[in-house]
Protein backbone atom coordinates (compact mmCIF):
# COMPACT_ATOMS: atom_id res chain seq x y z
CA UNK A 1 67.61 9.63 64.88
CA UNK A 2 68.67 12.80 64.41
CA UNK A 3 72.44 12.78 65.15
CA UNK A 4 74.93 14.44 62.97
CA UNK A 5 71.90 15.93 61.11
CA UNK A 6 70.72 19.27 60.48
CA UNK A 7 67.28 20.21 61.76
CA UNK A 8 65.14 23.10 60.92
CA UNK A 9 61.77 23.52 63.40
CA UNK A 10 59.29 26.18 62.31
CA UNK A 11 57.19 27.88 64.68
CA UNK A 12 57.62 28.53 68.52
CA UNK A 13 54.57 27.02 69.42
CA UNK A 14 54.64 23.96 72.71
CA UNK A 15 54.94 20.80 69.78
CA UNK A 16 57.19 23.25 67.86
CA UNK A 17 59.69 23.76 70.55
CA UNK A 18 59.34 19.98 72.28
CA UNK A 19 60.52 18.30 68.80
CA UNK A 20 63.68 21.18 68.83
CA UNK A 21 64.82 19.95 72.57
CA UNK A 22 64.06 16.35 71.55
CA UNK A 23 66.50 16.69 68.35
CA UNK A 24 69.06 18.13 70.84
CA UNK A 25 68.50 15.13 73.38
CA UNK A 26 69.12 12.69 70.49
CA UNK A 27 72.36 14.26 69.63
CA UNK A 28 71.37 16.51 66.87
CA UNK A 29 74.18 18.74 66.68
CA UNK A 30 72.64 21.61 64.12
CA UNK A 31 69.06 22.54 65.07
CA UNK A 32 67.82 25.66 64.28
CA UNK A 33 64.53 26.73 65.05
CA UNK A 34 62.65 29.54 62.79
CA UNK A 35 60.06 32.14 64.27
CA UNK A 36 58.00 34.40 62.83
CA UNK A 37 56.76 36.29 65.69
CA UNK A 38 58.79 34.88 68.64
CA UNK A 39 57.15 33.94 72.28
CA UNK A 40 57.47 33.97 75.75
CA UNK A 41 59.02 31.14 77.26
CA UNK A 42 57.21 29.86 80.52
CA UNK A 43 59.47 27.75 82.29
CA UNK A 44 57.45 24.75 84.10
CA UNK A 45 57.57 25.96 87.80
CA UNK A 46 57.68 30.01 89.04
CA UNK A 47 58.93 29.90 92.39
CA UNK A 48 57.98 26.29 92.86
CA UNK A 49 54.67 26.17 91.94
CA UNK A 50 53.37 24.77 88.94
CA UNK A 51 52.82 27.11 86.20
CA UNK A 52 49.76 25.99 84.54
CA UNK A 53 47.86 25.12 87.45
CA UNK A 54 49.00 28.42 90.16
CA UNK A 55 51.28 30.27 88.51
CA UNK A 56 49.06 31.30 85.35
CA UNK A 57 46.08 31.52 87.27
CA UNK A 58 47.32 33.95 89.54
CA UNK A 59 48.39 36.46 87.32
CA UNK A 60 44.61 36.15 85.36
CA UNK A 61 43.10 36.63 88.70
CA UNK A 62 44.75 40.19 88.63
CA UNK A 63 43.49 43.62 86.39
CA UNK A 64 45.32 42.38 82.80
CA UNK A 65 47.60 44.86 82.28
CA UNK A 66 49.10 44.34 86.19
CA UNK A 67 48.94 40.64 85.64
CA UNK A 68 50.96 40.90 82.33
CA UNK A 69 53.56 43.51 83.56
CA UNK A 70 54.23 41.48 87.05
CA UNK A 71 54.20 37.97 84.92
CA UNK A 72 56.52 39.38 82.06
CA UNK A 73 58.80 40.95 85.14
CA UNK A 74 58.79 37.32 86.60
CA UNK A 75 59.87 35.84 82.96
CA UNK A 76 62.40 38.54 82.25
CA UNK A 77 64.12 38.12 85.92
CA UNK A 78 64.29 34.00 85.69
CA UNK A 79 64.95 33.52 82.12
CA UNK A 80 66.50 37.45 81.14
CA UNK A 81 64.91 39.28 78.52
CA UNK A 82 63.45 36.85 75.49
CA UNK A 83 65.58 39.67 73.08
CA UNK A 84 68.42 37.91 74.80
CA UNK A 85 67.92 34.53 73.05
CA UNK A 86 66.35 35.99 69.93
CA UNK A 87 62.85 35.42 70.76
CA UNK A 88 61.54 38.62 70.02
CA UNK A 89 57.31 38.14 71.36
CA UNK A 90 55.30 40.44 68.92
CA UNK A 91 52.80 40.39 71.98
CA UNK A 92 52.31 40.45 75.60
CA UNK A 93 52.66 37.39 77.59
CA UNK A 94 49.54 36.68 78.78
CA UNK A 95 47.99 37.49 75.62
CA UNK A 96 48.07 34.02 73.55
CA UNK A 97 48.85 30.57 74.26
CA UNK A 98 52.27 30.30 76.66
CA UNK A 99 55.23 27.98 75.22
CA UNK A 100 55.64 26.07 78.04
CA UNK A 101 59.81 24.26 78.28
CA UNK A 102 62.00 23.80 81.13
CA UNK A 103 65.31 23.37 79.36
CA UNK A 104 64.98 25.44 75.55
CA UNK A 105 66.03 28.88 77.08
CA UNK A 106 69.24 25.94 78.90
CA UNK A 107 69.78 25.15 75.07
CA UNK A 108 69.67 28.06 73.34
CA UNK A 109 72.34 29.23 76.25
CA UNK A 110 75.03 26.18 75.42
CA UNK A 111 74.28 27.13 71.17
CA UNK A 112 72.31 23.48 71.04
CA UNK A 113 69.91 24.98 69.25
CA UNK A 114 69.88 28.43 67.22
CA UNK A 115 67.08 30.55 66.91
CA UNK A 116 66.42 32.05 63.21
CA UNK A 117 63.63 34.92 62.10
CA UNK A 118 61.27 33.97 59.20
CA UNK A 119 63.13 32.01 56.81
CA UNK A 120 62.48 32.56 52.97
């Protein structure tokens, strides 16, 4: 349980950011998650379709640098820029492994959980 606890997550990788939203769902009230190099945040479904299975696809079907602008454009008009919520990606989208979450961008938004830069 991690109500009326403070929680620190490091990283911004998909187990990273799942154990953040799952402190929040248990009524942590003080989680903070710490990133080095921030990331872009997929959300599970682009215009209804399923992300990993069309969505990503799509855009690696494409020249990379295309696929990456148009993908990053899609990001940056559902979600606004990552700057936004402090996740500041040190690389292009489609150039590592996506953080996939349909609700951390939702709790970043309501202050559920705070997003720090490398912590000392």
């Amino acid at each position: 349980r991690t109500d009326a606890q403070r929680v620190l997550v490091v990283g911004v990788g998909n187990s990273a950011v799942d154990a953040a939203v799952n402190c929040v769902a248990q009524g942590g009230s003080d989680v903070t998650l710490s990133t080095r190099s921030g990331a872009w945040i997929v959300p599970n479904f682009i215009f209804g379709y399923p992300t990993d299975l069309y969505a990503c696809r799509a855009f690696l079907a494409l020249p990379w640098r295309v696929g990456t602008v148009v993908f990053e454009a899609i990001l940056t008009l559902l979600q606004g820029p990552m700057a936004r919520w402090r996740l500041y990606p040190t690389m292009r989208a489609l150039q590592s492994q996506p953080t996939v979450s349909p609700t951390l961008i939702h709790h970043i938004q309501r202050r559920q959980v705070t997003v720090v830069g490398d912590i000392d």
